[in-house]
Protein backbone atom coordinates (compact mmCIF):
# COMPACT_ATOMS: atom_id res chain seq x y z
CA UNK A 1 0.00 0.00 0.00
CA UNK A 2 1.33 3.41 -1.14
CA UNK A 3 0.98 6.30 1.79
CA UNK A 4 -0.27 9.32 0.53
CA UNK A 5 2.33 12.18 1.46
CA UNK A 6 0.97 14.79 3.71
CA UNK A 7 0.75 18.12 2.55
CA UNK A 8 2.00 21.16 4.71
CA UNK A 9 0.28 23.63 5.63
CA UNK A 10 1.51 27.12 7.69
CA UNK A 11 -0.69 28.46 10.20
CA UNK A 12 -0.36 31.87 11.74
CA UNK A 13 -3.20 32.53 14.10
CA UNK A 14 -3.99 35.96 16.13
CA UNK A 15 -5.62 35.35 19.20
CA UNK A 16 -4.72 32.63 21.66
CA UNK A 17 -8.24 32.69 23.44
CA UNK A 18 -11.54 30.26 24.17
CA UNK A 19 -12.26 30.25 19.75
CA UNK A 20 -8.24 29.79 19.14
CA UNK A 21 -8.01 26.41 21.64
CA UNK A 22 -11.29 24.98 19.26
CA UNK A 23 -9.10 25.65 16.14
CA UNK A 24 -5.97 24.23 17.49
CA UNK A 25 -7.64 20.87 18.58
CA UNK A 26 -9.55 21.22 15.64
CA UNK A 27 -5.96 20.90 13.39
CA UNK A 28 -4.41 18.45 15.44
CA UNK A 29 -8.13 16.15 14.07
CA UNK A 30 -7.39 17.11 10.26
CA UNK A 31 -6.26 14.06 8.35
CA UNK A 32 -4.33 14.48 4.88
CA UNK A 33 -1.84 17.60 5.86
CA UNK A 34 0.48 18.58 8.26
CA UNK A 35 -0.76 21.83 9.75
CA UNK A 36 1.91 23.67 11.32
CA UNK A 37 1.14 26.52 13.81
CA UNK A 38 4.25 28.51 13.22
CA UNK A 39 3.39 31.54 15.19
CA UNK A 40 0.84 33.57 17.39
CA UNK A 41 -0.13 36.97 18.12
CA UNK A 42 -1.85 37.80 21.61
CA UNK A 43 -1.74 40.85 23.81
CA UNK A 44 -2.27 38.34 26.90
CA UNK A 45 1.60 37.01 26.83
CA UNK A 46 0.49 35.17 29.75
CA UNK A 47 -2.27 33.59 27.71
CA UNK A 48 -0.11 32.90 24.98
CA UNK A 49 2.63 30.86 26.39
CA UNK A 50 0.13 28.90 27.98
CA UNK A 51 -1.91 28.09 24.30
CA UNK A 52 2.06 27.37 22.81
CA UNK A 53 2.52 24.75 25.48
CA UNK A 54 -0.77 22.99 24.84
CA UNK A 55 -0.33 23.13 21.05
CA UNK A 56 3.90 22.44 20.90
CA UNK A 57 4.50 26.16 19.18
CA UNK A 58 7.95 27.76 19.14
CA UNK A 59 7.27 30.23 22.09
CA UNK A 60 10.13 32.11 20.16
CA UNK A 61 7.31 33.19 17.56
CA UNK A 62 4.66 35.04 19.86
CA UNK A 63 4.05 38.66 18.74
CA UNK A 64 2.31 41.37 20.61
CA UNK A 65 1.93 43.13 17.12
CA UNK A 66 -0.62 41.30 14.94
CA UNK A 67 0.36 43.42 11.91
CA UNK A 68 3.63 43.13 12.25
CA UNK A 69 3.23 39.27 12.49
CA UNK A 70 0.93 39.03 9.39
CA UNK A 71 3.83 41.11 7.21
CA UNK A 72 6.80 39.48 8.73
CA UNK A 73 5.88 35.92 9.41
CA UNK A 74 5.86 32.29 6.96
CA UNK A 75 2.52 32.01 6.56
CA UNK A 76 0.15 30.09 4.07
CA UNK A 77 -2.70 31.62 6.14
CA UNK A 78 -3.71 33.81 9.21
CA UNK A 79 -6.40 32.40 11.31
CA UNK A 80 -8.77 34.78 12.94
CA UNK A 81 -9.61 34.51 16.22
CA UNK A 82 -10.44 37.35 18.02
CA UNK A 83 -13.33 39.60 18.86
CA UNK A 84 -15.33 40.46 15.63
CA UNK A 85 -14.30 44.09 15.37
CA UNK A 86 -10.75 43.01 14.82
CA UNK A 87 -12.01 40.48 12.00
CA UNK A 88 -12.51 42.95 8.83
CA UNK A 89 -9.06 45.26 9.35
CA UNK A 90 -7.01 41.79 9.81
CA UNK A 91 -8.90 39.86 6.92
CA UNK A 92 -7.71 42.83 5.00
CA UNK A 93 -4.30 43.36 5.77
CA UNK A 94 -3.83 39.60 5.58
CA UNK A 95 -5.13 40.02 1.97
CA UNK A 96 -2.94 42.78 1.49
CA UNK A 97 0.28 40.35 2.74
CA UNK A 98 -1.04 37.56 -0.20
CA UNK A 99 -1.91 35.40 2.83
CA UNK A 100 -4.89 32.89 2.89
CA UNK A 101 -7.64 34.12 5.40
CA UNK A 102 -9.60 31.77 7.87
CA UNK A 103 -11.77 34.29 9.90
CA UNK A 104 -14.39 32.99 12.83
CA UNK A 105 -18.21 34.26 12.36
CA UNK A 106 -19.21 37.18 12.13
CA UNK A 107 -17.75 38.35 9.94
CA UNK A 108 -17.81 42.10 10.94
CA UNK A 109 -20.55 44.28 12.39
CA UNK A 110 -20.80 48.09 13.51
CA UNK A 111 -18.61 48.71 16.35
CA UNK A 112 -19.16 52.59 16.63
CA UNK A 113 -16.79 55.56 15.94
CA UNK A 114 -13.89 54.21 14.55
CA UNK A 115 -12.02 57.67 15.36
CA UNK A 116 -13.01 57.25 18.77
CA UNK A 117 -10.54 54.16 20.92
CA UNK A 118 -12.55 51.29 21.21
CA UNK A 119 -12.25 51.24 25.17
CA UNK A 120 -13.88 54.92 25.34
CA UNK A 121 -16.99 54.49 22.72
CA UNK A 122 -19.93 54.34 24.78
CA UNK A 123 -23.87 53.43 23.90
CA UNK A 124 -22.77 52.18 20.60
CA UNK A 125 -25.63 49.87 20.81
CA UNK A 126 -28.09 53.31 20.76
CA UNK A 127 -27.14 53.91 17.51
CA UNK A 128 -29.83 54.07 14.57
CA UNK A 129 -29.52 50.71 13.15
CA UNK A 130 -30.17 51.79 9.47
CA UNK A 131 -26.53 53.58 9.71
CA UNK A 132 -25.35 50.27 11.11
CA UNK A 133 -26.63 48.84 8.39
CA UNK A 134 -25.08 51.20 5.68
CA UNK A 135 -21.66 50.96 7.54
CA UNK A 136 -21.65 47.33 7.38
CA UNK A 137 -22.32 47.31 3.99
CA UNK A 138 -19.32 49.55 3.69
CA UNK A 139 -16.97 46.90 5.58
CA UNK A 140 -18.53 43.88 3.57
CA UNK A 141 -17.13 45.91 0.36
CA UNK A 142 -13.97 46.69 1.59
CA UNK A 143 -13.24 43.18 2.37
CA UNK A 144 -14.86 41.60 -1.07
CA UNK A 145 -12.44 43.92 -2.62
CA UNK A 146 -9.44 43.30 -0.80
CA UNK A 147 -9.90 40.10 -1.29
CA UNK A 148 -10.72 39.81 -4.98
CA UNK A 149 -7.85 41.75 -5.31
CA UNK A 150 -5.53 40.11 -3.85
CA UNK A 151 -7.05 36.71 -5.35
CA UNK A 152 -6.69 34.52 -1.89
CA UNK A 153 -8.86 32.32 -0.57
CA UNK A 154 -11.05 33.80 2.53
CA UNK A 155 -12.65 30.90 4.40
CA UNK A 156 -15.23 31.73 6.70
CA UNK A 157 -15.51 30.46 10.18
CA UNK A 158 -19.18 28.72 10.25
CA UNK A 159 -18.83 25.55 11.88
CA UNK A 160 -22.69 24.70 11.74
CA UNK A 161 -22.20 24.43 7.58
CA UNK A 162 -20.06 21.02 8.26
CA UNK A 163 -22.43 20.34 12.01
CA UNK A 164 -22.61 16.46 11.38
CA UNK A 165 -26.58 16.51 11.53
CA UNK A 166 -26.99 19.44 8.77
CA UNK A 167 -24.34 17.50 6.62
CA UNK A 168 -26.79 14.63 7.05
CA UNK A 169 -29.66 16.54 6.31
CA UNK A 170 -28.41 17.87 3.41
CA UNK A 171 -27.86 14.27 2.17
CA UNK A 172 -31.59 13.25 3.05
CA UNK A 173 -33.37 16.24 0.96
CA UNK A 174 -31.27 15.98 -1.52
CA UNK A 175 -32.06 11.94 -1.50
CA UNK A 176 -35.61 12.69 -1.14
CA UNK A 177 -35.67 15.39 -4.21
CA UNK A 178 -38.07 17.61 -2.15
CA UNK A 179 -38.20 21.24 -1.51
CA UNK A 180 -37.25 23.11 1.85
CA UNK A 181 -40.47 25.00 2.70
CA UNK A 182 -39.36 25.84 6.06
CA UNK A 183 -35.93 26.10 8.53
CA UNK A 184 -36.50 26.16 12.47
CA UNK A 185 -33.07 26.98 13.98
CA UNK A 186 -31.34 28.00 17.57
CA UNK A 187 -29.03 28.65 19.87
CA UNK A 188 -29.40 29.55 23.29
CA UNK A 189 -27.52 29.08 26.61
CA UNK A 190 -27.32 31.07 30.09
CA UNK A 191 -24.40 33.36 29.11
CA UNK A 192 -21.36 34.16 27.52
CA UNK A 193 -17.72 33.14 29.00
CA UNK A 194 -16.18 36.54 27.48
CA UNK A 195 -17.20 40.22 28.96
CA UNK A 196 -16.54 41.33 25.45
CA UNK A 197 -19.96 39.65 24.61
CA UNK A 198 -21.68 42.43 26.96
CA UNK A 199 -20.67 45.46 24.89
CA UNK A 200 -21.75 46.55 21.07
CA UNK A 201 -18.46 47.97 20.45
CA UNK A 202 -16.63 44.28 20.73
CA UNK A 203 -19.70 42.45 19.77
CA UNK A 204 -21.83 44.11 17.21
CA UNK A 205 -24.48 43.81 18.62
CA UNK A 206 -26.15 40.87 21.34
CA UNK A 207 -27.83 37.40 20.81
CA UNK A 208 -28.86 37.85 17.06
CA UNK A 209 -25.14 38.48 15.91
CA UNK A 210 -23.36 36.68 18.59
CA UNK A 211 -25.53 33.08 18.73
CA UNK A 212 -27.99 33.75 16.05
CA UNK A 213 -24.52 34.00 13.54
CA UNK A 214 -24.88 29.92 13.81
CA UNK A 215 -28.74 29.18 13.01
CA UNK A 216 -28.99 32.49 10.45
CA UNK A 217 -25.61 31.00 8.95
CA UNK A 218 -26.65 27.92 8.41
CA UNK A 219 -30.48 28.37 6.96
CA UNK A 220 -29.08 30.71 4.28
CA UNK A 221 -26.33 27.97 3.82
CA UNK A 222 -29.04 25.33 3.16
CA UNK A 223 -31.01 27.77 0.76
CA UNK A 224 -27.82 28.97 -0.91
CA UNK A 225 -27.07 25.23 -1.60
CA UNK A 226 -30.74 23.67 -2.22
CA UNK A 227 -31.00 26.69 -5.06
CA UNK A 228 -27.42 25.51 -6.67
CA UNK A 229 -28.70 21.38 -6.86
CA UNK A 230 -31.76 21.85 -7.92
CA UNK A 231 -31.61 24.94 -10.04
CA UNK A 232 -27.94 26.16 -10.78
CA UNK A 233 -28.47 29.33 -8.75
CA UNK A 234 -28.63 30.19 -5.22
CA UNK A 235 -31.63 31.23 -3.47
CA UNK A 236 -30.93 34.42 -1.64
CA UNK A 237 -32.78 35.81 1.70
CA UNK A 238 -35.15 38.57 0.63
CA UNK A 239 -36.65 40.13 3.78
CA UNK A 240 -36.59 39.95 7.39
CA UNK A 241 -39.26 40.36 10.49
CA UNK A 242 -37.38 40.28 13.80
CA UNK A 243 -37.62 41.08 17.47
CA UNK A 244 -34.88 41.59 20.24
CA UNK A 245 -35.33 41.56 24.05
CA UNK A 246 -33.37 42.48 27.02
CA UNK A 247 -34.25 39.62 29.36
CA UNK A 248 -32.16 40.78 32.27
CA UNK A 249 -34.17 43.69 33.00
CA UNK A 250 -36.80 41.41 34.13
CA UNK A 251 -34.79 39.63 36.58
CA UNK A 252 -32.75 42.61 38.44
CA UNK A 253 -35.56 42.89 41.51
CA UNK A 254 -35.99 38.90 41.52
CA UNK A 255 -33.89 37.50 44.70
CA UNK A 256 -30.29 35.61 44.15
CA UNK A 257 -31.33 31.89 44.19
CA UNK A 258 -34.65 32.65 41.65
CA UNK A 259 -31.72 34.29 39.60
CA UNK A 260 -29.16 31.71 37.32
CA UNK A 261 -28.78 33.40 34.29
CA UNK A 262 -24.63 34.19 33.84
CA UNK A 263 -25.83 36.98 31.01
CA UNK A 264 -24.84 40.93 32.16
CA UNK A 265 -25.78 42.63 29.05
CA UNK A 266 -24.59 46.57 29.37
CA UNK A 267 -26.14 47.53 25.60
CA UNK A 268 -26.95 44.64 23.65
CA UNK A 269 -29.73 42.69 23.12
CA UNK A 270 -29.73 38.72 25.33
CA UNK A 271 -32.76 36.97 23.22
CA UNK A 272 -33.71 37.61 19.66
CA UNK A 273 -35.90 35.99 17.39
CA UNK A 274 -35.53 36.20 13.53
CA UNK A 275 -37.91 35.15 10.63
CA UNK A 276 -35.71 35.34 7.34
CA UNK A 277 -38.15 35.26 3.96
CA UNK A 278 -36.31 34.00 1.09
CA UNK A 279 -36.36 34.44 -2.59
CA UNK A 280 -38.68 31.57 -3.11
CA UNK A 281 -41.00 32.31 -0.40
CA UNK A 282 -39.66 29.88 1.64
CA UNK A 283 -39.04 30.93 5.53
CA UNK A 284 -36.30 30.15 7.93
CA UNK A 285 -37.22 30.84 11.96
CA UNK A 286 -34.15 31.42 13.95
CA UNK A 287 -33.97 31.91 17.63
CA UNK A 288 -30.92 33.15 19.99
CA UNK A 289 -30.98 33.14 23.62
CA UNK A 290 -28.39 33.93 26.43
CA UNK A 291 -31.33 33.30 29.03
CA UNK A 292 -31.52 29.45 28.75
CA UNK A 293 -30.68 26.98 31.35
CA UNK A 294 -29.28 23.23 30.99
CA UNK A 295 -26.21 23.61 28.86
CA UNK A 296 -25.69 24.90 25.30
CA UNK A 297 -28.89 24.03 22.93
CA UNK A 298 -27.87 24.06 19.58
CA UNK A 299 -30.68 22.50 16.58
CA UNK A 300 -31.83 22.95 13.33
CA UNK A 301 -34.85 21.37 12.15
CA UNK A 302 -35.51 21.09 8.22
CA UNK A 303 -39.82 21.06 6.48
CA UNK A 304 -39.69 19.59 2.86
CA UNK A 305 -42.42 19.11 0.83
CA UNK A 306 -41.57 15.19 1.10
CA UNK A 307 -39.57 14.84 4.08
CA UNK A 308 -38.83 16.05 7.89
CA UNK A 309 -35.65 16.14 9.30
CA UNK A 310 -34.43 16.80 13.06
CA UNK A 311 -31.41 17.86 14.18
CA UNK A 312 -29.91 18.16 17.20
CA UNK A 313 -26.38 19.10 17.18
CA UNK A 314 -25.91 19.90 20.96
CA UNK A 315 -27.58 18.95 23.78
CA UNK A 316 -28.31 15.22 22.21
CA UNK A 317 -29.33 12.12 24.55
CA UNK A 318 -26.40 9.89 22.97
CA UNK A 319 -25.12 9.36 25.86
CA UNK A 320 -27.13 10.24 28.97
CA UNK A 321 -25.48 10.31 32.42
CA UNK A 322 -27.09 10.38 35.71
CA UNK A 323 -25.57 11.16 38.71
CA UNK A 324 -26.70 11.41 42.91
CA UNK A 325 -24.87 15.08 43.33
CA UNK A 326 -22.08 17.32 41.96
CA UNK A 327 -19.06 15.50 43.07
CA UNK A 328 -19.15 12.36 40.58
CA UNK A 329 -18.64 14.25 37.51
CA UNK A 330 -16.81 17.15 39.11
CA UNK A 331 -13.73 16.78 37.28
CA UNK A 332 -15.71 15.38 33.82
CA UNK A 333 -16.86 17.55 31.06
CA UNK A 334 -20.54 16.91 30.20
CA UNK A 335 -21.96 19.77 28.12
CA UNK A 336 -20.72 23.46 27.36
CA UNK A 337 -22.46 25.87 29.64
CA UNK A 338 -24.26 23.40 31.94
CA UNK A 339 -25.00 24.70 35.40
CA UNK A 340 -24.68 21.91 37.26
CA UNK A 341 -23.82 18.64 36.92
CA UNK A 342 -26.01 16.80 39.41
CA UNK A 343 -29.22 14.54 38.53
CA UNK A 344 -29.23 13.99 33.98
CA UNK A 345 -27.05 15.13 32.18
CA UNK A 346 -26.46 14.98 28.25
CA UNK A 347 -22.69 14.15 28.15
CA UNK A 348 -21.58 14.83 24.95
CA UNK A 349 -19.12 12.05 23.53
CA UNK A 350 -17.23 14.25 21.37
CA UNK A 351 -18.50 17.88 20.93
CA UNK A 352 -16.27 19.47 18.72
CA UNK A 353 -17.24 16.50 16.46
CA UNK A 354 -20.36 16.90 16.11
CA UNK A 355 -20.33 20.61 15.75
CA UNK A 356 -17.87 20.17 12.47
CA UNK A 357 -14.95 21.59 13.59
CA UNK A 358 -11.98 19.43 12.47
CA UNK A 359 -14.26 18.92 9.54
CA UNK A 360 -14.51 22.69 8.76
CA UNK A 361 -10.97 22.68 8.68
CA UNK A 362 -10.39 19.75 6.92
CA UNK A 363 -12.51 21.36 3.73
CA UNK A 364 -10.17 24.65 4.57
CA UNK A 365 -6.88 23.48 4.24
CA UNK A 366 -8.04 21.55 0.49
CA UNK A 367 -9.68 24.93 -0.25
CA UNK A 368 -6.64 26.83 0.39
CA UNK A 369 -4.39 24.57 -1.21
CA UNK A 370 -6.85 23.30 -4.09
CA UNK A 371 -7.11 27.34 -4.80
CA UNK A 372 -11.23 27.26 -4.50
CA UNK A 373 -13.96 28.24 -2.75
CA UNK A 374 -14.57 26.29 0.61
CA UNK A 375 -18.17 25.18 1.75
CA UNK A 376 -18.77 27.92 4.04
CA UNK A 377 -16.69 31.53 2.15
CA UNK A 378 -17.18 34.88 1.77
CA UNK A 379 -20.46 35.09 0.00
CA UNK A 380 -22.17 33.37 3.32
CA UNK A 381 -20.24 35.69 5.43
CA UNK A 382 -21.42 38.71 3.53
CA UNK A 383 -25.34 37.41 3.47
CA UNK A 384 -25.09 36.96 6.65
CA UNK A 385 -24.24 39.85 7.90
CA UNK A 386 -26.27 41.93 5.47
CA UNK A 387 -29.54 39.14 7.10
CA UNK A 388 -28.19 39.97 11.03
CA UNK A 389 -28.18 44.15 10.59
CA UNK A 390 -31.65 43.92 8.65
CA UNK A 391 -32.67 42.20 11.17
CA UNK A 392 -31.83 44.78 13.78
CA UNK A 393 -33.10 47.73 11.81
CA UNK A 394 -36.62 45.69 11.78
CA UNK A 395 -36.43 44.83 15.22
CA UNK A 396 -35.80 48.87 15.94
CA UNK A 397 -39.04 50.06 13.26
CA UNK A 398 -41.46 46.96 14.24
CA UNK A 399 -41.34 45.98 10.13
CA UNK A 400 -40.62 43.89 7.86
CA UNK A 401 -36.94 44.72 6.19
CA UNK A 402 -35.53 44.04 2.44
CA UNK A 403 -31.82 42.71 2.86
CA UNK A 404 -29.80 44.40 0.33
CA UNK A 405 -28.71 42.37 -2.57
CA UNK A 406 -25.47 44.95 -3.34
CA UNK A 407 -24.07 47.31 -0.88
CA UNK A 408 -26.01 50.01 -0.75
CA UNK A 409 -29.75 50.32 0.49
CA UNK A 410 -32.71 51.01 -1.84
């Protein structure tokens, strides 16, 4: 038998932080190519020597200077990970450098006054969502461009497109031939682990951006691809109805033990609920929440015209584990996010599995040396965003929004 030989690939990744730790277990899963993690960039030096350690990197090749690293450093691409209003000025200068581009979701969002430092903008989540709109527009440009220009492949960070159930249920409909008349979609849990998450000028905004990213992501995904199979073209989203709430103002006066919701939003939204109308008429319901209890619930449930499909891709009973109090599975990880650990508990067998991440990557490193698009790129990044800040501007005038289909509104 004749081995195959692996193909090298040379990561550079900036940020060293809870998203950097998925990717780096995620490479170490990749079969087919030798993924090298030749350097890092992290303000938290601290934080970085302890992420070199765990993933055998050169400690020699941290940088406090992201942009220094992306000009100076070996790369065939710079990995992404860090908050979202870093993501767009990176991607770009990274495209500017000739380097490859993985970038986690979002993919940008409106972050305030960009003369303004990012530590001193205040209320950013105040502002009229129409201009957020029109200024994310502006970003989604500027990074199209750059990247067009520069002709490297961008590969967006959306997990849920390679989720083992929606890979499966993309292989049922299209085994069954049928049409997708409707998506119902979530993700909810009790809170975020980072304080950036409480602030729109780290963020871009709360739940809908945030956790919605991964349900919103992944229904336009499935119409994007159901349009290509069955008709050689995409099927776009078209319009949005959506509503936002601020659940923690309802439990400020309740007393501590009535009280186990980890969210502290200061201006963004914690629960959001978006209906996305595509171009077919078809509808996609997607729900965020960062006021649910039990662990991390992550689904996405597919309504053809010949077929249902279910799918849970957190949160699943394949392995269910019971136990008297909190001390048997004290040192045992069960489920992201879980509040306790005592009585049932849905032990996940292999999370990061089952959520597509070594798979993501897998299809990323073939993109990026195959020279193609990968499954989840640039065009689902853009939609998406364009879908999330629609939905915010209907959520702020109680209507019904048209997503752009350029970069400018109507």
């Amino acid at each position: 038998m004749i081995m195959k030989e692996q193909q090298t690939i040379k990561v550079a990744m900036i940020g060293t932080g809870f998203a950097a730790n998925i990717h780096g277990e995620a490479y170490e899963r990749v079969p087919g190519y030798d993924i090298q993690v030749v350097a890092v960039a992290s303000k938290l030096q601290d934080q970085a020597r302890e992420f070199c350690k765990r993933f055998h990197i050169d400690p020699t090749n941290i940088y406090d200077d992201a942009g220094k690293m992306i000009e100076e450093v070996d790369a065939d691409v710079i990995d992404l990970v860090v908050p979202t209003f870093l993501h767009a000025p990176f991607a770009i200068k990274a495209a500017e450098a000739g380097k490859n581009v993985i970038c986690e979701k979002p993919l940008t969002g409106f972050f305030g006054d960009p003369d303004i430092p990012v530590d001193q903008r205040e209320n950013v989540g105040k502002t009229d969502k129409r201009i957020m709109l029109e200024s994310c527009l502006k970003t989604c440009k500027a990074v199209d461009d750059a990247i067009a220009k520069a002709g490297i492949t961008f590969c967006y960070a959306e997990n849920w497109c390679y989720a083992r159930p929606i890979w499966k249920a993309k292989q049922l409909v299209e085994a069954a031939g049928g049409k997708i008349l409707e998506i119902r979609c979530g993700e909810s849990h009790s809170g975020s682990h980072s304080s950036f998450a409480a602030e729109w000028k780290y963020t871009g905004g709360g739940a809908l951006i945030r956790m919605g990213a991964h349900p919103i992501s992944a229904a336009i995904h499935l119409k994007l691809w159901e349009g290509m199979i069955r008709d050689g073209k995409p099927i776009h989203p078209a319009s949005v109805v959506a509503t936002t709430a601020r659940c923690r103002e309802f439990l400020d006066d309740l007393p501590e033990e009535q009280d186990h919701i980890v969210s502290r939003p200061v201006d963004v939204e914690d629960w959001s609920s978006t209906i996305i109308t595509f171009e077919d008429g078809t509808n996609a319901v997607c729900i965020a929440s960062d006021v649910t209890l039990g662990g991390i619930e992550n689904w996405l449930n597919v309504y053809a015209s010949n077929c249902r499909i279910e799918g849970k891709i957190s949160n699943n009973n394949s392995v269910m584990a019971y136990a008297p109090t909190t001390k048997q599975f004290a040192d045992a990880y069960t489920i992201e996010k879980t509040e306790t650990k005592c009585g049932w508990s849905t032990a996940q067998p292999d999370e990061d599995w089952m959520t597509g991440y070594p798979h993501e990557m897998e299809d990323f490193m073939g993109a990026i040396l195959d020279g193609r698009k990968p499954v989840s790129d640039l065009e689902l990044g853009i939609w998406s965003t364009k879908v999330f800040y629609s939905a915010y501007l209907s959520a702020e005038q109680g209507t019904r929004v048209k997503v752009p289909t350029g970069y400018t509104l109507d």
